[in-house]
Protein backbone atom coordinates (compact mmCIF):
# COMPACT_ATOMS: atom_id res chain seq x y z
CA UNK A 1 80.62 135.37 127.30
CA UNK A 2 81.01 138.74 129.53
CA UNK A 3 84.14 140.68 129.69
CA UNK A 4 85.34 140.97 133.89
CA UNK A 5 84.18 144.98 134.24
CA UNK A 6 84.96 146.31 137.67
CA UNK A 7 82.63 145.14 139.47
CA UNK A 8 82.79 141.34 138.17
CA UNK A 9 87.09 140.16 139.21
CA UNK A 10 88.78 137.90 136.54
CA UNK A 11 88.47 135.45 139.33
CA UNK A 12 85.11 135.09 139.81
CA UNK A 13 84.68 135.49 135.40
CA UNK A 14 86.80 132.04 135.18
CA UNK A 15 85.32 130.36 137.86
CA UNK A 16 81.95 130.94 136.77
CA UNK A 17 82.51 130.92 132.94
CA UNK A 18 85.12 127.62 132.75
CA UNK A 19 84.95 125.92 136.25
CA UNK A 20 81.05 125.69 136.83
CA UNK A 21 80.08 125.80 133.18
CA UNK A 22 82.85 123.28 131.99
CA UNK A 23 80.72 119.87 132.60
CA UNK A 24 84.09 117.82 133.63
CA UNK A 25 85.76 120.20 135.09
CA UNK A 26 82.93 120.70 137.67
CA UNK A 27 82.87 117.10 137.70
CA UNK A 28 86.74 116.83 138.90
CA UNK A 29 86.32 120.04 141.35
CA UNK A 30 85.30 118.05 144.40
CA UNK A 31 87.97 115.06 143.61
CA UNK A 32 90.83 117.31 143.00
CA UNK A 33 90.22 119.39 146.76
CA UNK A 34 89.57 116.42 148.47
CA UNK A 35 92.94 114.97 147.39
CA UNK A 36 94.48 118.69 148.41
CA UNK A 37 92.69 117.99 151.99
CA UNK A 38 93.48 114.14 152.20
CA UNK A 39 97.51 115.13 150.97
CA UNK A 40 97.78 118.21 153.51
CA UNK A 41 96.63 116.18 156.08
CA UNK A 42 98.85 113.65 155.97
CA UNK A 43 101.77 115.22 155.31
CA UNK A 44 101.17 116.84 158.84
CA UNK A 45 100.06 113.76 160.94
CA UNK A 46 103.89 112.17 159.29
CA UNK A 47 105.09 115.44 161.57
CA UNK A 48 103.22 113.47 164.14
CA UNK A 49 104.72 109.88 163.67
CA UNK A 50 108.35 110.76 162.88
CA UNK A 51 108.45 112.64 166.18
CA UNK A 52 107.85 109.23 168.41
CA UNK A 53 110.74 107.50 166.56
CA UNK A 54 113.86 108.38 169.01
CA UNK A 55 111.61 106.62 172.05
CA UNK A 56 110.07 103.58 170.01
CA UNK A 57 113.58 102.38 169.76
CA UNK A 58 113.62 100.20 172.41
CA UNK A 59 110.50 99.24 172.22
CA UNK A 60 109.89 96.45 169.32
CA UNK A 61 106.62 96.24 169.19
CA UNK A 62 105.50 99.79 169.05
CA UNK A 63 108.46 100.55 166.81
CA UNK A 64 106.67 98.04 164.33
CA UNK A 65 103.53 99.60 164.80
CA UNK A 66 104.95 102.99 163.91
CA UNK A 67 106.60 101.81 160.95
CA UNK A 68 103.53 100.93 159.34
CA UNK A 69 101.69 103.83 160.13
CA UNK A 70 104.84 105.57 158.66
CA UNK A 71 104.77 103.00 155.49
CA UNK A 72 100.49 103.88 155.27
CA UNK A 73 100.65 107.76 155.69
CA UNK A 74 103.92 107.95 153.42
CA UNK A 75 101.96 105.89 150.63
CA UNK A 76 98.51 108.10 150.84
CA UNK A 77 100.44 111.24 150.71
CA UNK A 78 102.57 110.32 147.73
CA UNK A 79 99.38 109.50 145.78
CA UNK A 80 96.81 111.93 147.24
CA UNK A 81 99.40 115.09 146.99
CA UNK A 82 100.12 114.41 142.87
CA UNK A 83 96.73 112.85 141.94
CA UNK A 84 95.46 116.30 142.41
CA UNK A 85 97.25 117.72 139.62
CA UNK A 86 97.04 114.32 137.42
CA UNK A 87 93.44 114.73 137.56
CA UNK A 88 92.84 118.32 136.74
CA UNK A 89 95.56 118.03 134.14
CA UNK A 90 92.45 116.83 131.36
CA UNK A 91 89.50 119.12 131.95
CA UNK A 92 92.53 122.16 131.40
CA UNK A 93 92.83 121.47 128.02
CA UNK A 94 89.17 121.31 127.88
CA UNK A 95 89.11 124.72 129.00
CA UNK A 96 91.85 125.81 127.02
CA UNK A 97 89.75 124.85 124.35
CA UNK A 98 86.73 126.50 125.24
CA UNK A 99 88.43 129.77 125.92
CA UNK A 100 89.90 130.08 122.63
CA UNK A 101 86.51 128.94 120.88
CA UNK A 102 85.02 132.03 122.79
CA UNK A 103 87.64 134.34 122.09
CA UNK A 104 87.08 133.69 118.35
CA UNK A 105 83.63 134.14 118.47
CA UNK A 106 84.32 137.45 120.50
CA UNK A 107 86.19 138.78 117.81
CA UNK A 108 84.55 137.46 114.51
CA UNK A 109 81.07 138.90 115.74
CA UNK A 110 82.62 142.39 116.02
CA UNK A 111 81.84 144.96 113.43
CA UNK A 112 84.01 145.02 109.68
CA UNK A 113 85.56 148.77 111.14
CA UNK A 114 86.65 147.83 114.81
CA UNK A 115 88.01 144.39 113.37
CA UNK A 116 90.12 145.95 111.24
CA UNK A 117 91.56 148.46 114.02
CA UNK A 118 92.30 145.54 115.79
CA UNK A 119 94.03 143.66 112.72
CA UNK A 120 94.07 139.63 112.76
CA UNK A 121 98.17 139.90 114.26
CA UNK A 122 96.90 140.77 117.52
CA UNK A 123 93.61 139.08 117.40
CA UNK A 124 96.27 135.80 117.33
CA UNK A 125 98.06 137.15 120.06
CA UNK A 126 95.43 137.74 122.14
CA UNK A 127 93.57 134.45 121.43
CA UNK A 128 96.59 132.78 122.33
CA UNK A 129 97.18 135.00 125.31
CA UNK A 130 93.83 134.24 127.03
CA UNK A 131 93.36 130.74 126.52
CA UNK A 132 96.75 129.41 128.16
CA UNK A 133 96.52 131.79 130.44
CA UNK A 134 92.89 131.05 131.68
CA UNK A 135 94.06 127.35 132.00
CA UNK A 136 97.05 128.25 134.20
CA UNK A 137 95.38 130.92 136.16
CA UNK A 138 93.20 127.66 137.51
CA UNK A 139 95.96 125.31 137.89
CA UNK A 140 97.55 127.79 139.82
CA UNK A 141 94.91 128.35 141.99
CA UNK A 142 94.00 124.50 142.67
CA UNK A 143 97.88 123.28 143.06
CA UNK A 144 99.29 125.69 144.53
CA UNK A 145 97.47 128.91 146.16
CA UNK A 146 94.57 126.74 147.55
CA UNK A 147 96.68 124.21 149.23
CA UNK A 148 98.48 126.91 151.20
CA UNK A 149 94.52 127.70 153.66
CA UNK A 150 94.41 124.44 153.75
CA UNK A 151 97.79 124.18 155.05
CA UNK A 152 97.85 126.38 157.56
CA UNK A 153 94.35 124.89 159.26
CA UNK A 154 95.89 121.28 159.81
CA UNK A 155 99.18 122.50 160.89
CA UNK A 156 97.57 124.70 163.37
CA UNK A 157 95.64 121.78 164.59
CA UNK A 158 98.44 119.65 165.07
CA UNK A 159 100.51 122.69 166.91
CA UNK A 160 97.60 123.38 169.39
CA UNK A 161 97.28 119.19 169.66
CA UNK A 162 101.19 118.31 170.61
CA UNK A 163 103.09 121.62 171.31
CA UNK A 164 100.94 124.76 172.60
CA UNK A 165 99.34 127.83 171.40
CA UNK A 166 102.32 130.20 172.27
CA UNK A 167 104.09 128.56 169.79
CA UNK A 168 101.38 128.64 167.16
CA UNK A 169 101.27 132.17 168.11
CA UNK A 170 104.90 132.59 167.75
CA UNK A 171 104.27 130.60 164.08
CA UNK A 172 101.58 132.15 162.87
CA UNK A 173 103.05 135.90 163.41
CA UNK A 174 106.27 134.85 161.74
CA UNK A 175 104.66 133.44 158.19
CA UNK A 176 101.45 136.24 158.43
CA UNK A 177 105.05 138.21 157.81
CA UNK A 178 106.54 136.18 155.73
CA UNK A 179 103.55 136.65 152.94
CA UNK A 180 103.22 140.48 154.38
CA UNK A 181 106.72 140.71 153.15
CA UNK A 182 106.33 138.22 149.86
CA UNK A 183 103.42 139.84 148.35
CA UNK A 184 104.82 143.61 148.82
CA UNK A 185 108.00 142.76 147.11
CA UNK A 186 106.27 140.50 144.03
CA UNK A 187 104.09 143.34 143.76
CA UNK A 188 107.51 145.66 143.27
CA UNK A 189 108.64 143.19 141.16
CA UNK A 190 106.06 143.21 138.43
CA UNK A 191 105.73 146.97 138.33
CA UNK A 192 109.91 146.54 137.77
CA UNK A 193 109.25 143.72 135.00
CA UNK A 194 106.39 146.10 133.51
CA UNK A 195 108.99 148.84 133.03
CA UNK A 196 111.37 146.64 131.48
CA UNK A 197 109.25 145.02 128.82
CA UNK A 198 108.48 148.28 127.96
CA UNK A 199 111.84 149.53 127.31
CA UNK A 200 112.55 146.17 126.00
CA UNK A 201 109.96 146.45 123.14
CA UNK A 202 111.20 150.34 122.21
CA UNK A 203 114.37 148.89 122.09
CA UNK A 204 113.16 145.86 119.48
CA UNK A 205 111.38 148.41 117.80
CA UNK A 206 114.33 150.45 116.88
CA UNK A 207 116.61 147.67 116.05
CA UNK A 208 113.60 146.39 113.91
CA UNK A 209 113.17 150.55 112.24
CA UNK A 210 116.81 150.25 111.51
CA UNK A 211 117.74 146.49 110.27
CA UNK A 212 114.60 147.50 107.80
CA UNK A 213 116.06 150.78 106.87
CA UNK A 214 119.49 149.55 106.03
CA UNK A 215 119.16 150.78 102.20
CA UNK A 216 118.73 154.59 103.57
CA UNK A 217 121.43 154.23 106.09
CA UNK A 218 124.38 152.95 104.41
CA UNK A 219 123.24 155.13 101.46
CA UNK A 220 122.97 158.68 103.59
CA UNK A 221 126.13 156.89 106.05
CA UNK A 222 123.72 157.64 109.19
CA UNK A 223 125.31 154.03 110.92
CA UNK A 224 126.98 155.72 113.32
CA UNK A 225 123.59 157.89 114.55
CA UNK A 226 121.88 154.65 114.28
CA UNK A 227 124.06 152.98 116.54
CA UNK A 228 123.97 155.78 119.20
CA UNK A 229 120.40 156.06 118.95
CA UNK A 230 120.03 152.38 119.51
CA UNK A 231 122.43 152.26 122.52
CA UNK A 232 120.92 155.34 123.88
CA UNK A 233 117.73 152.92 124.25
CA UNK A 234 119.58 150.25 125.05
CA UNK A 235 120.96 152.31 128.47
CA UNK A 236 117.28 152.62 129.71
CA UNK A 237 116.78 148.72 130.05
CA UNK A 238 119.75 148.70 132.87
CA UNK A 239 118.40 149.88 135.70
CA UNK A 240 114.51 148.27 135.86
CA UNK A 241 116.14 145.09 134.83
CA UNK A 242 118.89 145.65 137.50
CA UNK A 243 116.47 146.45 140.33
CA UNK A 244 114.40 143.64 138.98
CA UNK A 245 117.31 140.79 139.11
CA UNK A 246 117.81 142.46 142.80
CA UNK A 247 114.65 142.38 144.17
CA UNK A 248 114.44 138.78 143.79
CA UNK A 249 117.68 138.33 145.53
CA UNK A 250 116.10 140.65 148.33
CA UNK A 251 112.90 139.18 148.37
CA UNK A 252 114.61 135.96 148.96
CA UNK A 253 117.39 137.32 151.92
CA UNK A 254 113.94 138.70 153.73
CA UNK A 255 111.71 135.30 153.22
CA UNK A 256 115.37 133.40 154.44
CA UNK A 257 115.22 135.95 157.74
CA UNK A 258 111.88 135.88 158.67
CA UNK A 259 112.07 132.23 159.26
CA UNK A 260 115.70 132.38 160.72
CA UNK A 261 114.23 134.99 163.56
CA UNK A 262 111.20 132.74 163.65
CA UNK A 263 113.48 129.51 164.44
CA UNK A 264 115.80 131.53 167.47
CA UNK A 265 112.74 132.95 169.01
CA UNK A 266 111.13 129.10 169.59
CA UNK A 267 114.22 128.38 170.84
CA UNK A 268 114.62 130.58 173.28
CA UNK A 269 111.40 130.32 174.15
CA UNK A 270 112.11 126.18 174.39
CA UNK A 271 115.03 127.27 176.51
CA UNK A 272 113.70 129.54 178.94
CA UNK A 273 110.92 126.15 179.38
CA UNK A 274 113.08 123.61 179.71
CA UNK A 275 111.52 122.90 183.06
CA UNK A 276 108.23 122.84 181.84
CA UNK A 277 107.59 119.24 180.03
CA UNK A 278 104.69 120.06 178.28
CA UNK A 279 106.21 122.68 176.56
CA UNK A 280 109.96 121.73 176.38
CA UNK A 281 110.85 118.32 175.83
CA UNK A 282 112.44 115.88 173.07
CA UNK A 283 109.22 115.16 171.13
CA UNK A 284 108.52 118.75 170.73
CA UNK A 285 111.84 119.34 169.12
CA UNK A 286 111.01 117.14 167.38
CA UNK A 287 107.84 117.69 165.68
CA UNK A 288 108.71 121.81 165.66
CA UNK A 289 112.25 121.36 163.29
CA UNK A 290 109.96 118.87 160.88
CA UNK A 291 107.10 121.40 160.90
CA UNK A 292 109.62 124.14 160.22
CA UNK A 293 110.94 122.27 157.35
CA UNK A 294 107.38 122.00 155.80
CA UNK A 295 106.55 125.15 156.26
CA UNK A 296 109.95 126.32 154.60
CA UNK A 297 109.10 124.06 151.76
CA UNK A 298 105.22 125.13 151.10
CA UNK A 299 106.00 128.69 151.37
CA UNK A 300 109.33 128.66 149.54
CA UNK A 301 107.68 129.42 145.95
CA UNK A 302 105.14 131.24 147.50
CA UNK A 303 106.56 134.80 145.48
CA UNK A 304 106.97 133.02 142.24
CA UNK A 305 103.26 131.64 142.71
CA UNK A 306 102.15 134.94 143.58
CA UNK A 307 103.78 136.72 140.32
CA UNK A 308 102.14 133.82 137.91
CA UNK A 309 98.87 134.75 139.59
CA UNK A 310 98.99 138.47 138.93
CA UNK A 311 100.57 137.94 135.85
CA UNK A 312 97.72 135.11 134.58
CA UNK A 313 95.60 137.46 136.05
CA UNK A 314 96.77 140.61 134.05
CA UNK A 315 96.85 138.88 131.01
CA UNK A 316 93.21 137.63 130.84
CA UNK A 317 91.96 140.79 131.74
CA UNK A 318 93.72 142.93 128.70
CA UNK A 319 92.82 140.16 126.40
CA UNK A 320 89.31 139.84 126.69
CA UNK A 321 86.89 141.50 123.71
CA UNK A 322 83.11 142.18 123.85
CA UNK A 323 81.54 138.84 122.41
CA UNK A 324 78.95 140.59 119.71
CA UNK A 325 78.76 144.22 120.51
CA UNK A 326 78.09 146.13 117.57
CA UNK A 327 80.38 148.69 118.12
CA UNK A 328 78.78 152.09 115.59
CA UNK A 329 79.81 154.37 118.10
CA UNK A 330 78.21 157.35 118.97
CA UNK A 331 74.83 158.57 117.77
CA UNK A 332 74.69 161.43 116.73
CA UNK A 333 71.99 164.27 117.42
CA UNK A 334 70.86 167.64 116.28
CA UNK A 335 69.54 170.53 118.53
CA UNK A 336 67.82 172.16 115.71
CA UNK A 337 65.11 170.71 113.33
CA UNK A 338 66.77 170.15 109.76
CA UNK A 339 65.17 171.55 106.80
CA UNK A 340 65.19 171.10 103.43
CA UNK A 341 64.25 174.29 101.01
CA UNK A 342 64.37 175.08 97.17
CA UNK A 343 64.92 171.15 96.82
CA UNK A 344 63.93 170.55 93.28
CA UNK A 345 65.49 167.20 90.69
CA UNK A 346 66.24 168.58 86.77
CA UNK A 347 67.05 166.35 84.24
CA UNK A 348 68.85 168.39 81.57
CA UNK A 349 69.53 166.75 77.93
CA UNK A 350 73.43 167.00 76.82
């Protein structure tokens, strides 16, 4: 098992160290995208039939017809769009187990000195660490950040199909922002959590320092230092967390705007071609305020996805140890050629 190094992304170390070498969950791979494909798909071509419903009314027959294909479409999205996750839900814990069979064998084939700088507390932590996090970083990839491509291809299809490419331009502009926007303020966001968590831990540390001094304190009466010490700390946790509580609002106001803007352009743009029936008319209402609604649903945990990534990401990476490097450190040389003079062994009587 190699450790990601620069040139080798965490990525590209899971994929090739627990998605190819994992027998079932290469197995699954195939299975679990082509339910992504055959669930994306359909959810768009529903976009497709709900928009003929207002003129089928008076039409019986075809009104039938579209019911069915509603009733089929309906049915093989509901199934294809969770079977996904329902199958890739076993090989994960076959993963999980894997990871944290090579983490252990990472650690227990290091040398008796670096071990013990280590210490066995963290060697848990870490072993912990890595292996749920190397089975989320995959589920997050296959459920949620690689349906979001695939997303965008079908629905761009079906734009250029029924309404027209100035209005996939027009779409496409407004959620290439929208993820501009997303990942620049996640990105905040974690720095902000970063800074927190490490306040938050000098803060635990202290109350830790002086809940096990308490002998020394109440005997010297140092409570009241203590206590101002402790809240002096406790001051430098406001503002990250603040800003951090914010940002989210913020990053939520700008995703809520970006669509808004997105929404009055099209219709101006539907207004100004209201003459124009291939561009303006009922069924293209229609299918643009259901496509709209998708979109506002794939994309709405789009920053939260984003953060697990990076997180998942970050977490693997600081976790992982050499498997059986032999870690004696530097060697050591001489410039000059020793020598050895007047050597001589006595063995003197007492």
């Amino acid at each position: 098992m190699k450790t990601p190094g620069e040139n080798n992304s965490v990525t590209k170390f899971v994929f090739q160290n627990y998605i190819l070498k994992v027998k079932e969950m290469r197995r699954i791979l195939f299975l679990a995208v082509a339910m992504t494909v055959i669930g994306i798909f359909t959810e768009v071509k529903l976009t497709e039939i709900l928009k003929d419903i207002p003129e089928y009314f008076q039409d019986e027959d075809k009104f039938r017809i579209l019911i069915v294909e509603l009733a089929i479409f309906g049915l093989i999205y509901s199934f294809s769009s969770e079977l996904t996750g329902y199958f890739v839900a076993g090989p994960l814990q076959t993963i999980f187990t894997k990871s944290m069979k090579d983490s252990l064998k990472a650690y227990i084939n290091l040398n008796y000195t670096t071990f013990k700088e280590v210490g066995v507390g963290k060697i848990l932590k870490n072993m912990d660490r890595i292996s749920s996090s190397t089975g989320e970083l995959i589920a997050v990839v296959i459920n949620q950040i690689l349906p979001i491509p695939i997303f965008i291809f079908f629905l761009s299809i079906s734009i250029l199909r029924n309404i027209s490419l100035l209005v996939l331009t027009i779409i496409s502009f407004h959620i290439f922002l929208y993820i501009i926007f997303t990942f620049k303020i996640t990105d905040l966001r974690t720095k902000l959590r970063r800074i927190a968590n490490e306040e938050l831990n000098k803060t635990n540390n202290i109350s830790n320092e002086i809940l096990c001094n308490y002998e020394g304190i109440k005997a010297f009466n140092n409570e009241s230092y203590e206590l101002e010490r402790f809240d002096k700390q406790l001051k430098k946790i406001i503002k990250p967390t603040r800003k951090l509580w914010q940002s989210l609002y913020f990053l939520n106001l700008v995703q809520k705007n970006v669509l808004i803007c997105m929404d009055i352009v099209i219709c101006i743009l539907f207004f100004v071609k209201r003459n124009d029936p291939s561009i303006t008319n009922q069924k293209i209402v229609i299918q643009y305020f259901l496509i709209t609604n998708i979109i506002r649903k794939k994309f709405s945990n789009l920053g939260s996805t984003y953060g697990m990534f990076m997180i998942m990401h970050t977490n693997i990476k600081t976790s992982m140890m050499p498997e059986s490097e032999e870690e004696l450190g530097d060697e050591i040389k001489f410039k000059e050629q020793i020598k050895f003079q007047n050597v001589s062994l006595s063995n003197t009587d007492k």
